[in-house]
Protein backbone atom coordinates (compact mmCIF):
# COMPACT_ATOMS: atom_id res chain seq x y z
CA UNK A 1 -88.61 12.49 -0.96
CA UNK A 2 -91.66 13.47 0.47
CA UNK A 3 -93.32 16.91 -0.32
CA UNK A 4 -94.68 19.35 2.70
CA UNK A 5 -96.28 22.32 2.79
CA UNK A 6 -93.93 24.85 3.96
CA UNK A 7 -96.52 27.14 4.52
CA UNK A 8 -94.50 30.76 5.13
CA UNK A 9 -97.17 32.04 7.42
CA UNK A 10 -96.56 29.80 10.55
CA UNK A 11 -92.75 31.78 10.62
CA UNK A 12 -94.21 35.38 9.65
CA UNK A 13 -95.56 38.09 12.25
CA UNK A 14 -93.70 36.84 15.08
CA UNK A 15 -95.37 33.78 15.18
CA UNK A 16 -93.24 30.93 15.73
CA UNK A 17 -92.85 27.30 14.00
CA UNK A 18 -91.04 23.92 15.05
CA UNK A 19 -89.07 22.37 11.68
CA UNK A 20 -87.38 19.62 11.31
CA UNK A 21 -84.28 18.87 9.57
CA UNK A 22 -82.30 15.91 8.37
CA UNK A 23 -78.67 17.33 8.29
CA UNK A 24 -76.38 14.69 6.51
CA UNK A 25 -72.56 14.97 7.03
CA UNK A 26 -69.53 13.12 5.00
CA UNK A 27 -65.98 12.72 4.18
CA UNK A 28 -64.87 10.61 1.62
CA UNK A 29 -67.16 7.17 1.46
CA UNK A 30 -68.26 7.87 5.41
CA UNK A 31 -72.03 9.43 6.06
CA UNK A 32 -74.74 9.74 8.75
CA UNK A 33 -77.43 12.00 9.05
CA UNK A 34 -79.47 13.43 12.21
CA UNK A 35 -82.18 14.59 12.90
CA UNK A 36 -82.45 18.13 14.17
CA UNK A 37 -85.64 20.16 15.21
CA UNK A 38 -85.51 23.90 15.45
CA UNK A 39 -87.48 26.23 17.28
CA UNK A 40 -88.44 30.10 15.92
CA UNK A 41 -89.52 32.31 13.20
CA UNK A 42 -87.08 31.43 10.75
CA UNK A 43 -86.64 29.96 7.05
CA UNK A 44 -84.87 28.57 4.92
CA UNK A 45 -81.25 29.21 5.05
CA UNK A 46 -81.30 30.57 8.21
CA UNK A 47 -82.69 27.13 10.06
CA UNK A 48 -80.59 25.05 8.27
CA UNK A 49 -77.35 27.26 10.01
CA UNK A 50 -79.45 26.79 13.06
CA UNK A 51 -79.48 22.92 13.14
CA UNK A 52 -75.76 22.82 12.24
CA UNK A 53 -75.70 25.38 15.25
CA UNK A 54 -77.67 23.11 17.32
CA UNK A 55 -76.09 19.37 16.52
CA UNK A 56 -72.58 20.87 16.83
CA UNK A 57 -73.32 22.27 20.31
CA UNK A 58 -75.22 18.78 20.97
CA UNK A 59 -71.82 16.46 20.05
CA UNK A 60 -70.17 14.22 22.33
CA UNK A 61 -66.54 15.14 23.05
CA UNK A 62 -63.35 13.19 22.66
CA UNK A 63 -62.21 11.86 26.05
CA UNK A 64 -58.61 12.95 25.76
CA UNK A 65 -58.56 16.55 24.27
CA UNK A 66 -62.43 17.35 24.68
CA UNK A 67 -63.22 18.30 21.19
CA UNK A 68 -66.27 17.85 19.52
CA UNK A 69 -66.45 14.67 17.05
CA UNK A 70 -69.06 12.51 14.96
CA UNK A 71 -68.77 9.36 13.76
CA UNK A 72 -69.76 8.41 10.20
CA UNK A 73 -70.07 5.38 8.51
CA UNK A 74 -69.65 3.43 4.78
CA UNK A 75 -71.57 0.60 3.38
CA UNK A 76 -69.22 -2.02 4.54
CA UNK A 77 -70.22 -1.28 8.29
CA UNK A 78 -66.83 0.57 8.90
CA UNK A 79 -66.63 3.74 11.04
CA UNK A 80 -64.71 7.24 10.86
CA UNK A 81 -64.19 9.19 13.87
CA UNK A 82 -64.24 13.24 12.69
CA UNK A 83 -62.63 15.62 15.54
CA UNK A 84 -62.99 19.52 15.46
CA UNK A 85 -58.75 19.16 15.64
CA UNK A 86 -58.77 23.32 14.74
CA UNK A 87 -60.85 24.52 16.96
CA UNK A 88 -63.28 25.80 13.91
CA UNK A 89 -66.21 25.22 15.88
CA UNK A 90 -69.48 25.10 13.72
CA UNK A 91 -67.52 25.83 10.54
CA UNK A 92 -65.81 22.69 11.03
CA UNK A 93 -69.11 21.02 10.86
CA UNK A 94 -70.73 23.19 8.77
CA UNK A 95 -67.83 21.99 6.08
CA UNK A 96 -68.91 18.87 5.83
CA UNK A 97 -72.31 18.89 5.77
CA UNK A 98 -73.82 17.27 2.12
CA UNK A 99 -77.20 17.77 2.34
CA UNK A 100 -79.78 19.70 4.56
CA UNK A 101 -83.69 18.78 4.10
CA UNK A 102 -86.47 20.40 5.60
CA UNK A 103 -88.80 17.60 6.54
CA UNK A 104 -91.67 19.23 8.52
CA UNK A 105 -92.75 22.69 9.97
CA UNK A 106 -95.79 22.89 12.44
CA UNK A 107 -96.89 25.69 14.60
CA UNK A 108 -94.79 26.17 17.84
CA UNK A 109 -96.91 24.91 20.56
C-alpha cells in the first residue's frame, strides 16, 4: 500500500480537493474494484459514501428489468452478475463493498 499525504487543509475553508478512491466490492469468492474520483470539501467517511454514491449512479443496467448490476470476478476467470433485484439503490451496493482506500487527494483545479 502506498502512503499519501492526506493533507486536511486542501478540504478545509471551503477550499475544495479531487480524491481518489479504489472501492472494492464482493460476494462470496467474486471481486473487482474501481476506481472512483470525487470532487469537494470532504473527508474521510463522507467521500468514501460519495464514491459508492457516484459508481452506483455510474452502473450499466440490465437489459430486461433496467436495474443497476456489476459484474465481479474469482481467480479461475469466472464471472458473477450482481443486480439491485430490491430496488435498495446505493445500500444495495454499499452492502457489499469490502474495502474503500483513499489513494490520492490534490487541490481541485
Amino acid at each position: 500500500m502506498s502512503e499519501i499525504n492526506y493533507d486536511p487543509n486542501l478540504c478545509c475553508s471551503g477550499r475544495m480537493a479531487k480524491q481518489r478512491l479504489k472501492l472494492t466490492f464482493a460476494r462470496w469468492n467474486y471481486r473487482a474494484a474501481w476506481f472512483v474520483d470525487i470532487g469537494g470539501n470532504c473527508m474521510g467517511l463522507s467521500v468514501i459514501e460519495s464514491a459508492v454514491s457516484s459508481l452506483y449512479e455510474k452502473l450499466p443496467t440490465t437489459h430486461s428489468y433496467d436495474m443497476p448490476y456489476i459484474r465481479l470476478g474469482d481467480k479461475d476467470g469466472n464471472c458473477l452478475e450482481c443486480a439491485d433485484e430490491d430496488d435498495e439503490g446505493e445500500e444495495w451496493l454499499a452492502k457489499m463493498l469490502i474495502a474503500a482506500e483513499i489513494v490520492s487527494i490534490e487541490p481541485a483545479s
